[in-house]
N, C-alpha and C. Protein backbone atom coordinates (compact mmCIF):
# COMPACT_ATOMS: atom_id res chain seq x y z
N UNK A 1 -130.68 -32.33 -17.33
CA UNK A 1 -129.34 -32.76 -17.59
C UNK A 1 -129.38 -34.13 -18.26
N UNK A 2 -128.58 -34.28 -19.68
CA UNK A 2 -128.43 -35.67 -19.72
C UNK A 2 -127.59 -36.42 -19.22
N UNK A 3 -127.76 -37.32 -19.03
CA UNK A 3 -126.76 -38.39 -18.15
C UNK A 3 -126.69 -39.88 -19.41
N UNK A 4 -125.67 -40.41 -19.56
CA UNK A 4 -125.50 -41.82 -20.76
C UNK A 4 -125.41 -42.63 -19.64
N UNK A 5 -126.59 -43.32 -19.80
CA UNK A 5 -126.58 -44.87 -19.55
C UNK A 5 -125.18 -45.73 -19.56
N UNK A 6 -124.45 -46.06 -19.70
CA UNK A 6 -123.43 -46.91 -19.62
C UNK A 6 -123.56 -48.51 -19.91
N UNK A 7 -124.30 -48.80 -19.14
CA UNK A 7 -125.08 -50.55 -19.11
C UNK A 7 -125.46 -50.80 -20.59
N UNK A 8 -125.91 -49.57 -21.49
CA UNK A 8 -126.63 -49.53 -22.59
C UNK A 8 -125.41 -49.73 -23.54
N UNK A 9 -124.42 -49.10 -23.34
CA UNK A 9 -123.49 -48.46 -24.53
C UNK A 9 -122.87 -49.73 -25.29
N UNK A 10 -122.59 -49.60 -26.13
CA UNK A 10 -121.54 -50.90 -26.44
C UNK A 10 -119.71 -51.26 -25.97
N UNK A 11 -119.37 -49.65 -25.45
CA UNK A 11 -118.39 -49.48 -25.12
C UNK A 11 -118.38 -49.09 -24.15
N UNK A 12 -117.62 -49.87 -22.73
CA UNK A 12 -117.36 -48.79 -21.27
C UNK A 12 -116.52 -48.31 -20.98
N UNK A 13 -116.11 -47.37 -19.96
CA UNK A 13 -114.91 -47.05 -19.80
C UNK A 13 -113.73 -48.23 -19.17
N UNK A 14 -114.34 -49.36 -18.58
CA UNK A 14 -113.51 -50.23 -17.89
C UNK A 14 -112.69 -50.49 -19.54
N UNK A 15 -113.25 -50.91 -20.44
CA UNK A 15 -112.97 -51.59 -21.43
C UNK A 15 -111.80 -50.99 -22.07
N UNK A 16 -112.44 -49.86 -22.09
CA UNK A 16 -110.90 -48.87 -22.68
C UNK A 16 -109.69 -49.18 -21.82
N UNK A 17 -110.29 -48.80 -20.56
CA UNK A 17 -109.02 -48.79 -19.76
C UNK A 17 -108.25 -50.30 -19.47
N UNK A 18 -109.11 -51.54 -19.82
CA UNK A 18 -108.45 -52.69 -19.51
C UNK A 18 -107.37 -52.61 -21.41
N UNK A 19 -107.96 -51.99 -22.17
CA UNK A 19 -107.37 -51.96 -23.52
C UNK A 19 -105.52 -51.49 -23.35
N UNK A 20 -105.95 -50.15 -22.32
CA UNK A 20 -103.79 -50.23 -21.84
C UNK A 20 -103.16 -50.68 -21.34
N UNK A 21 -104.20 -51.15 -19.92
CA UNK A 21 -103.88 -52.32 -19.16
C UNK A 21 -103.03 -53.41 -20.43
N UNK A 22 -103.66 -54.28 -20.99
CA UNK A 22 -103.38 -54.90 -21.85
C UNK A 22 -101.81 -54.66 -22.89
N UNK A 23 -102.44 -53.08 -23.20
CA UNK A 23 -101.13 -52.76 -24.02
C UNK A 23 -99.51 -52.55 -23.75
N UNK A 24 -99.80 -52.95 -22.14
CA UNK A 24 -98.42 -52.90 -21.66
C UNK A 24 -98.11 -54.16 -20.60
N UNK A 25 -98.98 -55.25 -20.64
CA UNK A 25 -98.71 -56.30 -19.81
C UNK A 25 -98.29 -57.18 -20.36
N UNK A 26 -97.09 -58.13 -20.00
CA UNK A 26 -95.90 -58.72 -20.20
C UNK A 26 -95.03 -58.36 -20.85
N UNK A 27 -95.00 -56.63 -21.34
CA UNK A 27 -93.68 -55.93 -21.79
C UNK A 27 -92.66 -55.45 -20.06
N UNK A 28 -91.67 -55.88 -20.75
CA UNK A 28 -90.31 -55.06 -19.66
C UNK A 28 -90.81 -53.74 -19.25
N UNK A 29 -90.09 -53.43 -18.68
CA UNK A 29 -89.88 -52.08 -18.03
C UNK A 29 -89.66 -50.89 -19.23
N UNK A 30 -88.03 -51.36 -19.13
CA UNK A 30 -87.09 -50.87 -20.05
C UNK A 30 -87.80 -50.60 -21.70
N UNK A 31 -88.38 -51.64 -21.66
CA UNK A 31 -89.14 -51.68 -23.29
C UNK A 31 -90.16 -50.48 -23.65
N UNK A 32 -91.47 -50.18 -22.40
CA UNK A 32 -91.82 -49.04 -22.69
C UNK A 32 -91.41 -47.86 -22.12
N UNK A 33 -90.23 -47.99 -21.02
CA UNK A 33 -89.22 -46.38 -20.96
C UNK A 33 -88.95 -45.84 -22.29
N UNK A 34 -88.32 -47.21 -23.32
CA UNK A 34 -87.30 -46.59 -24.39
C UNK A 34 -88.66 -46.23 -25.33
N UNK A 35 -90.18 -46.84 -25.71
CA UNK A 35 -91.25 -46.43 -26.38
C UNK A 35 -91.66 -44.98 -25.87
N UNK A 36 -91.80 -44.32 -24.79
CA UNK A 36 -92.14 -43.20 -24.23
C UNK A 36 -90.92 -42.59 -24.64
N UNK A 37 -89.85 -42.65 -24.54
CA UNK A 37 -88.71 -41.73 -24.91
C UNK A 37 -88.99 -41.53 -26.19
N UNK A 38 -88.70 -42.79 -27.28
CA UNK A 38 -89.10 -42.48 -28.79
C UNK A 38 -90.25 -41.43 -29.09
N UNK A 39 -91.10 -41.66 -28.62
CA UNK A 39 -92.38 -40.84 -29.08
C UNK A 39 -92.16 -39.78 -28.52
N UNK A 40 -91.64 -39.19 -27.61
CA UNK A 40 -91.29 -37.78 -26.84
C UNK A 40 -90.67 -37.78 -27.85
N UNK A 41 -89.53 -38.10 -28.47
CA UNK A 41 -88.56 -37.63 -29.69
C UNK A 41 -88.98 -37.29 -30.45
N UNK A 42 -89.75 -38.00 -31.02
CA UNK A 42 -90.63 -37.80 -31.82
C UNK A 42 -91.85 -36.50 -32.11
N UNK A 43 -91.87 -36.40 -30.82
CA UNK A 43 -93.05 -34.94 -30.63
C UNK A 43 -91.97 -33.95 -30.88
N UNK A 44 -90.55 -33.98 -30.51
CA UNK A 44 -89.63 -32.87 -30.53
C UNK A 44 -89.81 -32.12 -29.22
N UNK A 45 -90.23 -33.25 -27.99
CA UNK A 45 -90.13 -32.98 -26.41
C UNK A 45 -88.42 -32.31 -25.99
N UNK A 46 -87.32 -32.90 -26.93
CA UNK A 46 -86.27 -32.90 -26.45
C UNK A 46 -85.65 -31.62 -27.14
N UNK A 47 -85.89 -31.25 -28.17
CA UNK A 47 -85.71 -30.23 -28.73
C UNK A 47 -85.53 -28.89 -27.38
N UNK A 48 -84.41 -27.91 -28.17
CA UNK A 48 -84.28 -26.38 -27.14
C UNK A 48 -84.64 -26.65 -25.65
N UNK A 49 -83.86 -28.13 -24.99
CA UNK A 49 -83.47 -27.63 -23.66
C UNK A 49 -82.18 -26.64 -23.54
N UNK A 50 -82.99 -26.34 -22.23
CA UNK A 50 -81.87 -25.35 -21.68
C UNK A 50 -79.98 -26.33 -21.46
N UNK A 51 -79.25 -25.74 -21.58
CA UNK A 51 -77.83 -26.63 -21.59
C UNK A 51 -77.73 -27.60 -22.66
N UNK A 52 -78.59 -27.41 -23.79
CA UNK A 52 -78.21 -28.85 -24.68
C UNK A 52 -76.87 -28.33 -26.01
N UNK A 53 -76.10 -29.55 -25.74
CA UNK A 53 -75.07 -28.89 -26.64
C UNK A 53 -73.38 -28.65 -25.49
N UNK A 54 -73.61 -29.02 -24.51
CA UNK A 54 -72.91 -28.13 -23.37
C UNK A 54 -72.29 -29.45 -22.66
N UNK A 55 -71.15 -29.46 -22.05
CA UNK A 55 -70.95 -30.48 -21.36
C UNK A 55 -71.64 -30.91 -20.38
N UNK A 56 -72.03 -31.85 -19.43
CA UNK A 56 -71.87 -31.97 -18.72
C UNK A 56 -70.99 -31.35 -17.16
N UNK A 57 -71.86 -30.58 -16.12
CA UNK A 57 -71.31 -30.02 -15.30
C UNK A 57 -71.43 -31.00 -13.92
N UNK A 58 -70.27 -31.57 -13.56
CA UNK A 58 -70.42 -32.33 -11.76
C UNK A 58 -69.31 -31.45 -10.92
N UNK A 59 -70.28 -30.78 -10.08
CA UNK A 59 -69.77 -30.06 -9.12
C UNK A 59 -68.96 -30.72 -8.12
N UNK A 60 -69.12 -32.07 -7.53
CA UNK A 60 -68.45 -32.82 -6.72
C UNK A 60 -67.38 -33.80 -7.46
N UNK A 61 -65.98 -33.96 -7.07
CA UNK A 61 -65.53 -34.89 -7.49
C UNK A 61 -65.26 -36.13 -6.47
N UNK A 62 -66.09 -37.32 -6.66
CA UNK A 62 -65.81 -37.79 -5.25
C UNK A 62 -64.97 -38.84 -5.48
N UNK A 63 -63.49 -38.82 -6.84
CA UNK A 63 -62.32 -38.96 -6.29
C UNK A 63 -61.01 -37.98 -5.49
N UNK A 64 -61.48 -37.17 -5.51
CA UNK A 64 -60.71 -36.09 -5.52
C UNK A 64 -60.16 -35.90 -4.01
N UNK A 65 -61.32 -36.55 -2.94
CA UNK A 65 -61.21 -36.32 -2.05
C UNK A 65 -61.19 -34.96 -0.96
N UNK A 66 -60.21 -35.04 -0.58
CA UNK A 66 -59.65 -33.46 0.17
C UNK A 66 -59.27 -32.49 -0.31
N UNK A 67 -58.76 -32.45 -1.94
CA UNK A 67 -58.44 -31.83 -2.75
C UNK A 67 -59.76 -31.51 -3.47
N UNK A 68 -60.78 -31.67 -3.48
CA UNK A 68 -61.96 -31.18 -4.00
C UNK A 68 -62.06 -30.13 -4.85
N UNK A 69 -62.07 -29.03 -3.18
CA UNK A 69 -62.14 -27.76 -3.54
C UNK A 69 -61.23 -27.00 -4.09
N UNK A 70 -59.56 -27.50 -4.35
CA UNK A 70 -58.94 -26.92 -4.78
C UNK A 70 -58.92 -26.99 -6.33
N UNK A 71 -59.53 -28.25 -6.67
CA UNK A 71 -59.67 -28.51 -7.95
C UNK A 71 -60.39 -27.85 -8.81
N UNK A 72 -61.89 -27.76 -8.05
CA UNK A 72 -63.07 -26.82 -8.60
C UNK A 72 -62.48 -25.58 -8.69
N UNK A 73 -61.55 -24.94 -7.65
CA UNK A 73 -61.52 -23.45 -7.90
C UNK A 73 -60.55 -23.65 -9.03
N UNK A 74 -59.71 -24.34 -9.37
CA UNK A 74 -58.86 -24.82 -10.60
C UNK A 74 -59.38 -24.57 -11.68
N UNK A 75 -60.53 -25.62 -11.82
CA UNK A 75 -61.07 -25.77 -13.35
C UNK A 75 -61.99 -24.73 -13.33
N UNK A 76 -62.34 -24.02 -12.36
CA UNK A 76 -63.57 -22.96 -12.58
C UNK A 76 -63.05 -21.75 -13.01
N UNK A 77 -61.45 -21.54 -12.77
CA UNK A 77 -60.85 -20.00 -13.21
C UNK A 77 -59.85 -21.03 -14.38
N UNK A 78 -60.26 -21.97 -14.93
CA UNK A 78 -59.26 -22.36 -16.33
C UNK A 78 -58.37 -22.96 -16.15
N UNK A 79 -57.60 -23.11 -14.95
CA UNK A 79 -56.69 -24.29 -14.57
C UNK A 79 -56.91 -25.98 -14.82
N UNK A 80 -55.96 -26.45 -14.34
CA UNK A 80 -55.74 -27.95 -13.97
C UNK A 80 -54.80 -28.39 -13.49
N UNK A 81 -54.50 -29.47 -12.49
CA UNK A 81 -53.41 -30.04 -12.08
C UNK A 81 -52.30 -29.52 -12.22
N UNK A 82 -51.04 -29.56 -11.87
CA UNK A 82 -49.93 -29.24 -12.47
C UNK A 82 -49.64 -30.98 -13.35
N UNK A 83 -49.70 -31.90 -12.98
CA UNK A 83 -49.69 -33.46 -13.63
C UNK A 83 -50.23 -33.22 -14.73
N UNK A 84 -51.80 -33.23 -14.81
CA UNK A 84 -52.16 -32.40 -16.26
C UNK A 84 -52.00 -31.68 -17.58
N UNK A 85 -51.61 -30.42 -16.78
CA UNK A 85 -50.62 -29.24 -17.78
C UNK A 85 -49.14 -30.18 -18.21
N UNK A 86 -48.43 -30.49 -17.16
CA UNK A 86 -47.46 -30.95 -17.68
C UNK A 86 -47.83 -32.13 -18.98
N UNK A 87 -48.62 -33.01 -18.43
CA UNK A 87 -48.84 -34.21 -19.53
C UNK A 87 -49.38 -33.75 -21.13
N UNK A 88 -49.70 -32.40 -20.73
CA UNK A 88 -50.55 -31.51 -22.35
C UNK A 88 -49.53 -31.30 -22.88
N UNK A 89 -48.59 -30.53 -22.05
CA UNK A 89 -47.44 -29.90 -22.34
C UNK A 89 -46.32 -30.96 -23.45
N UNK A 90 -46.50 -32.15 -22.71
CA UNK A 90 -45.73 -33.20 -23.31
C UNK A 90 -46.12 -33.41 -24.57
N UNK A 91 -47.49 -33.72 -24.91
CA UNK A 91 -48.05 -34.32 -26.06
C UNK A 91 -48.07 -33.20 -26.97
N UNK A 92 -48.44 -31.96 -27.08
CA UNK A 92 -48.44 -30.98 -27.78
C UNK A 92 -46.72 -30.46 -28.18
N UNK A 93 -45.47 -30.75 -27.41
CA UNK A 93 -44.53 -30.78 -27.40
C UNK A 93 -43.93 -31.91 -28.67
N UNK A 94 -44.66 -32.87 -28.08
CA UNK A 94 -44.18 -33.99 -29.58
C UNK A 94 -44.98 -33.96 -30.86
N UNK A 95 -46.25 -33.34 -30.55
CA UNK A 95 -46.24 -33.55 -31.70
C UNK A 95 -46.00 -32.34 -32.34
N UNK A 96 -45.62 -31.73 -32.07
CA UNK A 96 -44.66 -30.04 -33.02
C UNK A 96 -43.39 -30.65 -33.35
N UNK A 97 -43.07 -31.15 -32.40
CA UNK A 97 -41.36 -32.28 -33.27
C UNK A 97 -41.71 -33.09 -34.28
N UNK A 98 -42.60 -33.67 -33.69
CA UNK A 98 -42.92 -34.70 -35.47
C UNK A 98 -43.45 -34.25 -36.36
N UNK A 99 -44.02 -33.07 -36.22
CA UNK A 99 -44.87 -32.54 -37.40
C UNK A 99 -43.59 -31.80 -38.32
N UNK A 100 -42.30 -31.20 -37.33
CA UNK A 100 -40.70 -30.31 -37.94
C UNK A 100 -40.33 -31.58 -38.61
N UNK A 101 -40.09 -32.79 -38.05
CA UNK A 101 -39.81 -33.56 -38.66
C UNK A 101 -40.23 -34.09 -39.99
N UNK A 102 -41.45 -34.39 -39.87
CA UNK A 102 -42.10 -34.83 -41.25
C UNK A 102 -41.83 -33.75 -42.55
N UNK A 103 -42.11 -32.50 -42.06
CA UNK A 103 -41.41 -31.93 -43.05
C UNK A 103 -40.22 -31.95 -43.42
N UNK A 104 -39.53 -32.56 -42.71
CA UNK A 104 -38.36 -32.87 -43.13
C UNK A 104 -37.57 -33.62 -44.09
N UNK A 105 -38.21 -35.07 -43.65
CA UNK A 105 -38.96 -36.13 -44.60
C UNK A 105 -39.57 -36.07 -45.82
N UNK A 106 -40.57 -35.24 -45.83
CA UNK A 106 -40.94 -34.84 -47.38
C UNK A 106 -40.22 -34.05 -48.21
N UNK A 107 -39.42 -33.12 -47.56
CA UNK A 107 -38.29 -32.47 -48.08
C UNK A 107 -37.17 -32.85 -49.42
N UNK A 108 -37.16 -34.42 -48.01
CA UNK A 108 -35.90 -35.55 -48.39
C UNK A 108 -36.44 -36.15 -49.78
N UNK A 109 -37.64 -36.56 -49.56
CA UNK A 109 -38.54 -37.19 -51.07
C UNK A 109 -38.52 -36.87 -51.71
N UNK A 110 -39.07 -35.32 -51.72
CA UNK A 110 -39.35 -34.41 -53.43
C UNK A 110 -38.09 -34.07 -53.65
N UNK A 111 -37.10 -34.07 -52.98
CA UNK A 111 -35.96 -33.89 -53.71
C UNK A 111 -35.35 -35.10 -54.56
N UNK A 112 -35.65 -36.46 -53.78
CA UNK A 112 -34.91 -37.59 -54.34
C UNK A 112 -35.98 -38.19 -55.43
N UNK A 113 -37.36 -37.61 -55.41
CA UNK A 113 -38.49 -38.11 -56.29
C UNK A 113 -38.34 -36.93 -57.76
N UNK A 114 -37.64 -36.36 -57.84
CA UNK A 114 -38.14 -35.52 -58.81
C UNK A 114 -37.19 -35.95 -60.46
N UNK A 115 -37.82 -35.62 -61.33
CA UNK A 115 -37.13 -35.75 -62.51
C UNK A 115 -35.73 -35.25 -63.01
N UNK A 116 -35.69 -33.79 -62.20
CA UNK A 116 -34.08 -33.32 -62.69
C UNK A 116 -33.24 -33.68 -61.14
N UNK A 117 -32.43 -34.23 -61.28
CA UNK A 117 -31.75 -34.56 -59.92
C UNK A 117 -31.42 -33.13 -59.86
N UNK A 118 -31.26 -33.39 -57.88
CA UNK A 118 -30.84 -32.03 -57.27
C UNK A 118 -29.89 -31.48 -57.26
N UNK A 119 -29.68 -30.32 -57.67
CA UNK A 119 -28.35 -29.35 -58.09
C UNK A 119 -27.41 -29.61 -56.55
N UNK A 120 -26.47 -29.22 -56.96
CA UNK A 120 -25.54 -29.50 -55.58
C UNK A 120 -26.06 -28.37 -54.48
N UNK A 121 -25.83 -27.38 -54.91
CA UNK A 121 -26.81 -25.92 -53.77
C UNK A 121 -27.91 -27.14 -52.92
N UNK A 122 -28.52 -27.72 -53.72
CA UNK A 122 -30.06 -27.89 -53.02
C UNK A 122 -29.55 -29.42 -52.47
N UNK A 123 -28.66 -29.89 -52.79
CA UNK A 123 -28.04 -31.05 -51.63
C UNK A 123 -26.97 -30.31 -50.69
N UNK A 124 -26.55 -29.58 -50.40
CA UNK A 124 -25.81 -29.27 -49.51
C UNK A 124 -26.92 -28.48 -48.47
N UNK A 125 -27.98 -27.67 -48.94
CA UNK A 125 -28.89 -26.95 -47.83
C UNK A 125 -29.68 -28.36 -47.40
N UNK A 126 -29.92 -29.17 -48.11
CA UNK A 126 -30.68 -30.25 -47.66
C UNK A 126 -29.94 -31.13 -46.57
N UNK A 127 -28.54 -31.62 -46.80
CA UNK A 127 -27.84 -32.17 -45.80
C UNK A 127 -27.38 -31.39 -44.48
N UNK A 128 -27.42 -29.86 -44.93
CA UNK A 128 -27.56 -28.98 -43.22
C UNK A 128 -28.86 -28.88 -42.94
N UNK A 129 -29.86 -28.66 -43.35
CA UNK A 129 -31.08 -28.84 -42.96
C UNK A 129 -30.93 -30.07 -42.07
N UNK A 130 -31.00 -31.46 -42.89
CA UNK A 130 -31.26 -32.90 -42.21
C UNK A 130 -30.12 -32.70 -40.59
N UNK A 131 -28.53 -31.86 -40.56
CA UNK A 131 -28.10 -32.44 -39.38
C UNK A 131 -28.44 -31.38 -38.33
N UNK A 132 -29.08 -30.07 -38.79
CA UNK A 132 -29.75 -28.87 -37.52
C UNK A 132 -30.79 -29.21 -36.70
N UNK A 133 -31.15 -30.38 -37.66
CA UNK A 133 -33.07 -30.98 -37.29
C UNK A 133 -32.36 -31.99 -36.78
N UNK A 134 -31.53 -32.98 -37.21
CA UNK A 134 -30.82 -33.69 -36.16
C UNK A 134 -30.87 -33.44 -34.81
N UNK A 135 -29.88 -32.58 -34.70
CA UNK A 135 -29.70 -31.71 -33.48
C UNK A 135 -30.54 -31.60 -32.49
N UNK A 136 -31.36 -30.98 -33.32
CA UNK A 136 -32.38 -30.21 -32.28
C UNK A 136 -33.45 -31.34 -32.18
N UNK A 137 -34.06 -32.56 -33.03
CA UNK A 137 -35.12 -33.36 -32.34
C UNK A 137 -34.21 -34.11 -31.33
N UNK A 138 -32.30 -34.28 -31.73
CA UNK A 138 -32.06 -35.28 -29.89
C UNK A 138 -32.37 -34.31 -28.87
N UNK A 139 -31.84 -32.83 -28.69
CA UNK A 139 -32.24 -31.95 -27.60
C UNK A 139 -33.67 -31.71 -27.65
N UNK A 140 -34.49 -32.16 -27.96
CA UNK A 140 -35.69 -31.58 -27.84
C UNK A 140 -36.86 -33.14 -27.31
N UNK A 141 -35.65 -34.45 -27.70
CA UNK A 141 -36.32 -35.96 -27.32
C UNK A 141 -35.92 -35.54 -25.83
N UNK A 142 -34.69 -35.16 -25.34
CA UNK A 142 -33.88 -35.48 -24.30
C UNK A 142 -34.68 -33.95 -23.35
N UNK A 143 -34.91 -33.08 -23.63
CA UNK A 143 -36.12 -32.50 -22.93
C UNK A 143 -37.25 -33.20 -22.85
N UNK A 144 -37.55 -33.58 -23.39
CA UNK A 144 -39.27 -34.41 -23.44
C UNK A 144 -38.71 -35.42 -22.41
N UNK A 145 -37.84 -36.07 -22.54
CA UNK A 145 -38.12 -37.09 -21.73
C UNK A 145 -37.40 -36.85 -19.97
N UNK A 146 -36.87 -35.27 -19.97
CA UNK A 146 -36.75 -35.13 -18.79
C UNK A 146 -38.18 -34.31 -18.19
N UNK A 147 -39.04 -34.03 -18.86
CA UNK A 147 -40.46 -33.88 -18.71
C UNK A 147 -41.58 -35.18 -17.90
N UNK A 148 -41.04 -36.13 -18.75
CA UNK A 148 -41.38 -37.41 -18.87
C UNK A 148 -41.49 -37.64 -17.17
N UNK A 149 -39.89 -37.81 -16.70
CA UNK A 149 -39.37 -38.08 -15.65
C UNK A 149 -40.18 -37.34 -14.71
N UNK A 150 -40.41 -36.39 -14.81
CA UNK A 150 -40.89 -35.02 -13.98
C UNK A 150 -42.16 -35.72 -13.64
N UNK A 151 -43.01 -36.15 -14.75
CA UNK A 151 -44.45 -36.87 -14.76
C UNK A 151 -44.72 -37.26 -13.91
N UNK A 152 -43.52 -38.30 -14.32
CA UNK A 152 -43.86 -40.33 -13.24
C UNK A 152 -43.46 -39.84 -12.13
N UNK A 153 -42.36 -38.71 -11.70
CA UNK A 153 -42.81 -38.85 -10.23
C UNK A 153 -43.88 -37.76 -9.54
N UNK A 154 -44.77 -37.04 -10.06
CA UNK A 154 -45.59 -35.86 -9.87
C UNK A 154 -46.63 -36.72 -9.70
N UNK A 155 -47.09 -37.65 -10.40
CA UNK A 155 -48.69 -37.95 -11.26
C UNK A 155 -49.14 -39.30 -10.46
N UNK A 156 -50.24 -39.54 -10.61
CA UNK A 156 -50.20 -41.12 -9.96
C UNK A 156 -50.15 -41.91 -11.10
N UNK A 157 -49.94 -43.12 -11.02
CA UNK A 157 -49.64 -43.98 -11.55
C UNK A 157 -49.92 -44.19 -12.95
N UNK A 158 -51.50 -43.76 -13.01
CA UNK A 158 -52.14 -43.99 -14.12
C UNK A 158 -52.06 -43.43 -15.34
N UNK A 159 -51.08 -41.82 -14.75
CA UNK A 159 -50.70 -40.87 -15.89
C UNK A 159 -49.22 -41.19 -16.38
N UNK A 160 -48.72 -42.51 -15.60
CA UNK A 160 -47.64 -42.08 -16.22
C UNK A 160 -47.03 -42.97 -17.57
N UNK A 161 -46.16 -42.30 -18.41
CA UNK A 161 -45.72 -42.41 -19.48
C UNK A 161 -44.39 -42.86 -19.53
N UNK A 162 -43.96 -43.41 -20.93
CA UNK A 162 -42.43 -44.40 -20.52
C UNK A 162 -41.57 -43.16 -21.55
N UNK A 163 -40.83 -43.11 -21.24
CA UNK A 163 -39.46 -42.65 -21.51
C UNK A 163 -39.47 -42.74 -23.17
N UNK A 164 -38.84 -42.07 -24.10
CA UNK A 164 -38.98 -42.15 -25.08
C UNK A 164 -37.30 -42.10 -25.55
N UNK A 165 -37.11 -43.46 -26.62
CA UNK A 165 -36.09 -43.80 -26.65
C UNK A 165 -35.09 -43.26 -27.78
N UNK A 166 -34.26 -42.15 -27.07
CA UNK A 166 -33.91 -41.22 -27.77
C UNK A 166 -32.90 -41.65 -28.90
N UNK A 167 -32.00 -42.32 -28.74
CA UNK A 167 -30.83 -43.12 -29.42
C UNK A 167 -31.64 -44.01 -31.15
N UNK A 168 -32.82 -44.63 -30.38
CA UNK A 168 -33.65 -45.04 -31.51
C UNK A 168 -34.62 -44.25 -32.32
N UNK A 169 -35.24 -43.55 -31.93
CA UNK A 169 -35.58 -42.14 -32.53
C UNK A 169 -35.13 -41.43 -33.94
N UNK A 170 -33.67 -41.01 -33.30
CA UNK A 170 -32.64 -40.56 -33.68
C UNK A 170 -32.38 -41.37 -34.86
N UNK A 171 -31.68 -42.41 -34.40
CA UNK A 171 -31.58 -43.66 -35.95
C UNK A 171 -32.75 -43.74 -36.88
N UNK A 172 -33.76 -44.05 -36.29
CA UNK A 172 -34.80 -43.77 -37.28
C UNK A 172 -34.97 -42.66 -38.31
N UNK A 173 -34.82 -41.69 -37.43
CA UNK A 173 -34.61 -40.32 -38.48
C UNK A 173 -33.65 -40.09 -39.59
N UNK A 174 -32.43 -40.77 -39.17
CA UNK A 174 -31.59 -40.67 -40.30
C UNK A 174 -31.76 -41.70 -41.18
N UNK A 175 -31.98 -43.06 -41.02
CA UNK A 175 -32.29 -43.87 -42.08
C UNK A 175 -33.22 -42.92 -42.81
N UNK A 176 -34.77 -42.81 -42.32
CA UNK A 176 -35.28 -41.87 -43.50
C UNK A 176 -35.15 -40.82 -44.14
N UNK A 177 -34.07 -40.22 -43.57
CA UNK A 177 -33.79 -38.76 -44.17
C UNK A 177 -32.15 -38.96 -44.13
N UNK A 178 -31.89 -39.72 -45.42
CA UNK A 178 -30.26 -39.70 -45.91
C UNK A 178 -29.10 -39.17 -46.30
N UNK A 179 -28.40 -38.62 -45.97
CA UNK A 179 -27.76 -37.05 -46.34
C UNK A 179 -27.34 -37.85 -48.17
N UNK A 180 -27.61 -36.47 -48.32
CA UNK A 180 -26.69 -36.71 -50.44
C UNK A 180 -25.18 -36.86 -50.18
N UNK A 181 -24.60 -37.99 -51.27
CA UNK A 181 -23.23 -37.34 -51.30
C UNK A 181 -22.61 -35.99 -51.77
């Protein structure tokens, strides 16, 4: 059997090993976590885990308290809160009004922007247009904001939302959208 001398060699194993020793003494912690992560990246270590791409799943909510489990069985068959739904309900609610609106608005423009002024037909559908949409964004502010109400007292604190000021709204809308004479 051969056996290497060591005493002989020019290189020992202490030497090597004091060489990493070395290569990591008076670096942070943190400094070669984030070097070992890079180079795993680098190999494409992180590549095709299982769940990548996917939210995040926490089975416990430990604000939730006592309500825990009612929550999980909630969000696990597609639910949420009733505070929640309602608050979606709200925002998806306005913005379908402002989006009726804006078209409304642009309506008002290309008619008052265009080269041949507008025939009387197309100012009279335009001025019932502007007071139906009237109409219906005050009944539809004055629902929202009995929604609103519903919120602040359902929700805790943090969800809740201020009242939306229907009277000013309203004015706003008609300054920008001016009926023709």
């Amino acid at each position: 059997m051969d056996s290497k001398d060591w005493r002989k060699s020019s290189k020992s194993p202490k030497d090597e090993d004091a060489k990493t020793i070395r290569k990591y003494y008076g670096r942070r912690f943190e400094d070669y976590v984030g070097e070992q992560i890079r180079e795993a990246m680098e190999r494409g270590d992180f590549d095709n885990l299982p769940g990548a791409g996917k939210p995040l799943t926490f089975l416990e909510n430990t604000y939730a308290g006592d309500k825990s489990l009612g929550y999980h069985l909630l969000k696990s068959n597609g639910y949420a809160p009733q505070e929640v739904e309602l608050a979606k309900e709200i925002r998806t609610e306005r913005e379908r009004i402002e989006t009726r609106m804006a078209k409304i608005r642009h309506q008002g423009t290309h008619l008052r922007s265009r080269r041949v002024p507008p025939f009387p037909s197309e100012k009279r559908a335009y001025n019932a247009a502007v007071e139906k949409a009237a109409a219906e964004y005050e009944r539809a502010l004055r629902e929202l904001n009995r929604k609103i109400l519903t919120l602040n007292v359902t929700a805790p604190i943090l969800m809740h939302q201020t009242p939306l000021p229907v009277e000013q709204l309203l004015q706003q809308f008609r300054n920008e959208c001016p009926l023709f004479p």
